[in-house]
C-alpha atoms as a PDB file:
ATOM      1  CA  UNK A   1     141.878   5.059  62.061  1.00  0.00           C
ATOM      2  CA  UNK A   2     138.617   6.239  60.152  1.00  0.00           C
ATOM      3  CA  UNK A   3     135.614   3.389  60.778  1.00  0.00           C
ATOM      4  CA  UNK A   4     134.691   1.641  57.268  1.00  0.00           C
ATOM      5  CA  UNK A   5     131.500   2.614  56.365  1.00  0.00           C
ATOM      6  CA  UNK A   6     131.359  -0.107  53.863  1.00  0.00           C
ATOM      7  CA  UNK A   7     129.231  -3.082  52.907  1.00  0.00           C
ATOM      8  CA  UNK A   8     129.815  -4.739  56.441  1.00  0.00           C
ATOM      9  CA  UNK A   9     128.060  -1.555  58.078  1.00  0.00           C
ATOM     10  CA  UNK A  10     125.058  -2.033  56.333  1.00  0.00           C
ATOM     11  CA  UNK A  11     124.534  -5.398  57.468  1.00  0.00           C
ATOM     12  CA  UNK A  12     125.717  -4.682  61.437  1.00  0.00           C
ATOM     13  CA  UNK A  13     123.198  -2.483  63.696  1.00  0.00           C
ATOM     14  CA  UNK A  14     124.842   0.277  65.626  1.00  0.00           C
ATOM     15  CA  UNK A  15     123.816   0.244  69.479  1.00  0.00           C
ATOM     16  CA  UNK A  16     121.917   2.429  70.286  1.00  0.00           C
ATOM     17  CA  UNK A  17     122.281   4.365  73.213  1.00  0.00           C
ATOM     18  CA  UNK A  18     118.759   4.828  74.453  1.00  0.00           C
ATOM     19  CA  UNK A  19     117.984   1.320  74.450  1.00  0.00           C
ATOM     20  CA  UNK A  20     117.820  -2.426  73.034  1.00  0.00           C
ATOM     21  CA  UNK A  21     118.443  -2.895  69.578  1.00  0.00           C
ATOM     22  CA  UNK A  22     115.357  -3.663  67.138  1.00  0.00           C
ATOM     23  CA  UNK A  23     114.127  -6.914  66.948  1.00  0.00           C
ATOM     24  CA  UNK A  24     114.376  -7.004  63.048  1.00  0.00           C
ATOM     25  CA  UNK A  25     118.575  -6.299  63.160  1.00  0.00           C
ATOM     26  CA  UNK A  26     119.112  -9.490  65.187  1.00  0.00           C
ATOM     27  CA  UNK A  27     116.662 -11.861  62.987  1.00  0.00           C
ATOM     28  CA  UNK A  28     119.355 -12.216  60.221  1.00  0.00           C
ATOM     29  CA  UNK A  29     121.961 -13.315  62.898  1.00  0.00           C
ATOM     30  CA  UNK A  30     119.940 -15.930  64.243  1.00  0.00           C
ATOM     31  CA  UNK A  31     118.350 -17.950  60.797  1.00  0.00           C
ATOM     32  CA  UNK A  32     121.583 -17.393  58.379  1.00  0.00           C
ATOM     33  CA  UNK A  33     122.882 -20.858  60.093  1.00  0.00           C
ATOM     34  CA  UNK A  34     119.486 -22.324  59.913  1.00  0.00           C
ATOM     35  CA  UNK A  35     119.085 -21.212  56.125  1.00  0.00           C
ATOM     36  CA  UNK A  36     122.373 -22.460  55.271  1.00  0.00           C
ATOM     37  CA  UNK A  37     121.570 -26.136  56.016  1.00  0.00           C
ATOM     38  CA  UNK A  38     117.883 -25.911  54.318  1.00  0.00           C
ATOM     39  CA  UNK A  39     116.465 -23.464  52.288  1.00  0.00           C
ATOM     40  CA  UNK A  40     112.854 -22.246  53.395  1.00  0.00           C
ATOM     41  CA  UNK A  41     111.127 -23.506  50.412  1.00  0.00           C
ATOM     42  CA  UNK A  42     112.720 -26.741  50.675  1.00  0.00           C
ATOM     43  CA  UNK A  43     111.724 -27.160  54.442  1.00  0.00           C
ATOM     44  CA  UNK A  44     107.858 -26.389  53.528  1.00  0.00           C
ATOM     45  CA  UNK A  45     108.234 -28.751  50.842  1.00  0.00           C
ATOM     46  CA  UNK A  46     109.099 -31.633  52.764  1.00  0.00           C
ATOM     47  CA  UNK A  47     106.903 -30.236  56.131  1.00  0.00           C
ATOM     48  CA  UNK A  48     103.907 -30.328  53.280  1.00  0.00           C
ATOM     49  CA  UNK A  49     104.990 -32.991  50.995  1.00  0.00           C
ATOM     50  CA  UNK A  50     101.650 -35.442  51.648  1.00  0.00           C
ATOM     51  CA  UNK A  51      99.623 -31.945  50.728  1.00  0.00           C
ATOM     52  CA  UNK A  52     102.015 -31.469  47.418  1.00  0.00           C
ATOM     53  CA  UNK A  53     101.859 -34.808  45.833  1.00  0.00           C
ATOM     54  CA  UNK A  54      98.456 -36.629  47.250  1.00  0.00           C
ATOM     55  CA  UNK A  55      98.327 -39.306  49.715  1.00  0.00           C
ATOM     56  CA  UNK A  56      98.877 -42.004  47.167  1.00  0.00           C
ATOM     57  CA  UNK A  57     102.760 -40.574  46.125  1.00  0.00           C
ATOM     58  CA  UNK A  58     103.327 -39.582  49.424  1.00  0.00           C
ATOM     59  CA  UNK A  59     103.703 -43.576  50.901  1.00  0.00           C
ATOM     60  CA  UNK A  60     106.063 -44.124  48.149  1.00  0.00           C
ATOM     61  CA  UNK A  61     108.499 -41.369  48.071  1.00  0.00           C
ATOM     62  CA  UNK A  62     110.375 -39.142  50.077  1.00  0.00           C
ATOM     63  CA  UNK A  63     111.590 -35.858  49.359  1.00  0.00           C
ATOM     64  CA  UNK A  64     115.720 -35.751  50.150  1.00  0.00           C
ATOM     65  CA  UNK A  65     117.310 -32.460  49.020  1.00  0.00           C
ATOM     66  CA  UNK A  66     116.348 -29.406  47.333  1.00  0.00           C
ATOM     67  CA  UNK A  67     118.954 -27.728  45.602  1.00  0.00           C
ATOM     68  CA  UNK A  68     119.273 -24.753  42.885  1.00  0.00           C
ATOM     69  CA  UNK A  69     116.411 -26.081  40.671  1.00  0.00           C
ATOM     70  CA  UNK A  70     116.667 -29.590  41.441  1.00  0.00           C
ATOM     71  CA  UNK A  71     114.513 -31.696  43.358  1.00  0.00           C
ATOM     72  CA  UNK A  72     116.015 -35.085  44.747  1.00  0.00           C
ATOM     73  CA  UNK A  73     113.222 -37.745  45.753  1.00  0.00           C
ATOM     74  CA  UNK A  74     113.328 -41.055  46.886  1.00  0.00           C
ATOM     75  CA  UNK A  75     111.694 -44.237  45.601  1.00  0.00           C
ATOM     76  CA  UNK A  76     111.799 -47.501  44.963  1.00  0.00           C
ATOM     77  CA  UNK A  77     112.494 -48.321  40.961  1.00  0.00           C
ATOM     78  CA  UNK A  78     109.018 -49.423  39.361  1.00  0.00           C
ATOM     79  CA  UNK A  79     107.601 -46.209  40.953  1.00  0.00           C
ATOM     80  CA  UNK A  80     110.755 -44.086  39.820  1.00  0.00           C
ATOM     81  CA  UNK A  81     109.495 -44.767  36.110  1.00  0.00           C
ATOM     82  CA  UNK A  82     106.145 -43.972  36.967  1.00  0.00           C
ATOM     83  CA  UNK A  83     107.013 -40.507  38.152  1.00  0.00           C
ATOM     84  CA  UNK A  84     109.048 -39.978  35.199  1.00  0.00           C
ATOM     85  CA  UNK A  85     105.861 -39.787  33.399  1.00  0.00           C
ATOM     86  CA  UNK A  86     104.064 -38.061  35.756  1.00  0.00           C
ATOM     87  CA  UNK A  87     107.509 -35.367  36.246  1.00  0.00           C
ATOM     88  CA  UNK A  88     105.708 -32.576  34.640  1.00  0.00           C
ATOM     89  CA  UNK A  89     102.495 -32.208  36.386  1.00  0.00           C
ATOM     90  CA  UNK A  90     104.621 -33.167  39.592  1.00  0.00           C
ATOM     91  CA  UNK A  91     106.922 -30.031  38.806  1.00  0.00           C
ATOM     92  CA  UNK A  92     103.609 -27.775  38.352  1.00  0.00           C
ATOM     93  CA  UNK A  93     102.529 -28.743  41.573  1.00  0.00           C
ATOM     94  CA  UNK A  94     105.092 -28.063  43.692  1.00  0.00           C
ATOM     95  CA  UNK A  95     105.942 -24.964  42.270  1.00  0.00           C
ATOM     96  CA  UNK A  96     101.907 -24.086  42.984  1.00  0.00           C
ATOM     97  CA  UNK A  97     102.467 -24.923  46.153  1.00  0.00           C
ATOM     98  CA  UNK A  98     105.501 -22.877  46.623  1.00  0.00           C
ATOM     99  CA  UNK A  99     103.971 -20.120  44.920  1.00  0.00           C
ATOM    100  CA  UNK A 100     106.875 -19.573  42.282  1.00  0.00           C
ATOM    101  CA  UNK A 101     108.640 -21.787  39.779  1.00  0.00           C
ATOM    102  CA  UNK A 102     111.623 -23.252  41.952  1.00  0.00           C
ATOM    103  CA  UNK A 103     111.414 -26.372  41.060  1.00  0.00           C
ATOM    104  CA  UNK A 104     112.806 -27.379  37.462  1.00  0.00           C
ATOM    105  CA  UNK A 105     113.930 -30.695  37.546  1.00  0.00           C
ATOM    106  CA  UNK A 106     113.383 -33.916  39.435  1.00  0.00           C
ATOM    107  CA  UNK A 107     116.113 -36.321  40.262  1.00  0.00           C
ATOM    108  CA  UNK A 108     115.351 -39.661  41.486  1.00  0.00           C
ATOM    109  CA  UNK A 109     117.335 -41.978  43.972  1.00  0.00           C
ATOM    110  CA  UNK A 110     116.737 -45.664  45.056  1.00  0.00           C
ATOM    111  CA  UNK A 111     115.716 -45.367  48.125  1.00  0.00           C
ATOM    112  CA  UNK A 112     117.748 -48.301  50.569  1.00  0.00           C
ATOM    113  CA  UNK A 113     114.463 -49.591  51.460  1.00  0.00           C
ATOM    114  CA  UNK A 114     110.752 -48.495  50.879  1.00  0.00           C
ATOM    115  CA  UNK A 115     109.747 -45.435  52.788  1.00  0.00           C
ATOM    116  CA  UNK A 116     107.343 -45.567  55.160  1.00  0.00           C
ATOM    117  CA  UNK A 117     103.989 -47.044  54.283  1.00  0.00           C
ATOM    118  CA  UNK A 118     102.161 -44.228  54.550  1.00  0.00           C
ATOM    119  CA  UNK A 119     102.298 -41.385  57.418  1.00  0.00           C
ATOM    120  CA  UNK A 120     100.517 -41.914  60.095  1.00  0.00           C
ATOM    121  CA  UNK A 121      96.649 -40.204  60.430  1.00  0.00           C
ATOM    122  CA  UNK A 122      95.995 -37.072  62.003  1.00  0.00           C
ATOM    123  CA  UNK A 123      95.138 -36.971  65.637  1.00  0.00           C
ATOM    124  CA  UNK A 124      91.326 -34.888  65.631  1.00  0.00           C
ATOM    125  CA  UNK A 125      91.353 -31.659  66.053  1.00  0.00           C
ATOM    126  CA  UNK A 126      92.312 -30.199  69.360  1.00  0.00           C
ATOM    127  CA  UNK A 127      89.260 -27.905  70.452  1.00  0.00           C
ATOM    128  CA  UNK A 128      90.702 -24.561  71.277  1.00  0.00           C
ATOM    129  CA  UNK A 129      89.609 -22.928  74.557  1.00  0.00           C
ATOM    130  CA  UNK A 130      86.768 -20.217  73.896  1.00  0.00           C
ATOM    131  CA  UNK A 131      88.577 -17.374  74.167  1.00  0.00           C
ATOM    132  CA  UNK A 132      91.131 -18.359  71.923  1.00  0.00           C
ATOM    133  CA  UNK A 133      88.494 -19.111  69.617  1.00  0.00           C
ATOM    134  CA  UNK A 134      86.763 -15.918  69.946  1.00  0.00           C
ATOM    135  CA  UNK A 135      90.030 -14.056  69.380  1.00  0.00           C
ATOM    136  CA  UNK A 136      90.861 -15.842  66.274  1.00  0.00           C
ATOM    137  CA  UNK A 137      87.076 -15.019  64.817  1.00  0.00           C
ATOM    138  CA  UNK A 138      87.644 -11.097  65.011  1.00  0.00           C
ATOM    139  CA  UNK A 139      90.883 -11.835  62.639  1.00  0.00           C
ATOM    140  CA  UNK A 140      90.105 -10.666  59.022  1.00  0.00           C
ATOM    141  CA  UNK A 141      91.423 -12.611  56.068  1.00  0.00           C
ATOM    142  CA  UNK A 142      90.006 -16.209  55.517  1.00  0.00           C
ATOM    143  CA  UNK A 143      93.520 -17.709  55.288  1.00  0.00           C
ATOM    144  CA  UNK A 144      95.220 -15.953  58.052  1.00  0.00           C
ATOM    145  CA  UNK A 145      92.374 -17.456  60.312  1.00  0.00           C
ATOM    146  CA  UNK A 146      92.771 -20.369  59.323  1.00  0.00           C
ATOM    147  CA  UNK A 147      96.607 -20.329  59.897  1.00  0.00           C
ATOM    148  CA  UNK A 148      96.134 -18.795  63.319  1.00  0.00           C
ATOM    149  CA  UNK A 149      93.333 -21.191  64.554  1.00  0.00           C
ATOM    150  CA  UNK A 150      95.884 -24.314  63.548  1.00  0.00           C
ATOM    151  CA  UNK A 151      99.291 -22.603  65.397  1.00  0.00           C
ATOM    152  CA  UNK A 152      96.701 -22.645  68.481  1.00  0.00           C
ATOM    153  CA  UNK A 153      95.760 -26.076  67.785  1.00  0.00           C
ATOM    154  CA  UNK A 154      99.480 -27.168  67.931  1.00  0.00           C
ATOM    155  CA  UNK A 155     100.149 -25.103  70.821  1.00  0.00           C
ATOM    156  CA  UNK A 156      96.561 -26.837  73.138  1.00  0.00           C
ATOM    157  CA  UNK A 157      97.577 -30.210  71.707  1.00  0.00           C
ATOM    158  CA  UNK A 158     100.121 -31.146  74.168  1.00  0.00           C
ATOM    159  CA  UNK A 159      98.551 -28.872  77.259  1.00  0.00           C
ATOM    160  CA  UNK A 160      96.193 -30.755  79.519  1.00  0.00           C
END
């Protein structure tokens, strides 16, 4: 029997036999289960939601679920109408944030009780060690910096 050489090959890495497989033919594999459950965009959303929508928004409502265009937030009522208003600079926001227009619509649900009051203040900065530091200085690009110097942050914070 002839082997298909199909769609299905395309997305399945042949071993090689001179050694390990690249690392970029088993990422697929491992997220596709992880994607399925939450799209990227709608994880960054809700990992940067207090960054999207201001501090003030961000004690009174809760992003739930983002689906194909449609974003599902949480409030209580009085503040539900007060979005409404606000739905179109909301929508431009977000979709700044996320770089491209995915969000089209806003849907909002009573939330069983008031969210959280507001979330609670970041712990100071975590002084990285010097040569950590140092490293991070000879990276070019303002942002990427500025991304690296907070991953080593998270990674100090819980070392003693």
């Amino acid at each position: 029997m002839a082997k298909d050489s199909g769609k299905d090959a395309a997305f399945t890495p042949a071993r090689s036999p001179y050694g390990p497989r690249p690392l970029g033919a088993l990422i697929p594999a491992l997220t596709r289960p992880a994607f399925r459950r939450k799209s990227p965009a709608g994880a960054q959303l809700m990992a940067d939601w207090a960054e999207v929508v201001g501090p003030a928004l961000a004690a009174v409502t809760t992003p739930r679920r983002f689906g194909i265009g449609t974003l599902t937030i949480a409030c209580s009522g009085p503040v539900a109408m007060e979005l409404t208003h606000l739905a179109p600079q909301l929508i431009d926001r977000i979709n700044a944030h996320l770089g491209r227009t995915m969000v089209e619509r806003l849907r909002f649900v009573q939330a069983q009780q008031a969210p959280a009051a507001a979330p609670p203040r970041p712990e100071p900065p975590v002084p990285l060690p010097e040569q950590v530091e140092q490293a991070v200085a000879t990276v070019p690009g303002e942002e990427l910096r500025a991304a690296l110097a907070k991953l080593g942050r998270g990674v100090y914070r819980n070392r003693s």
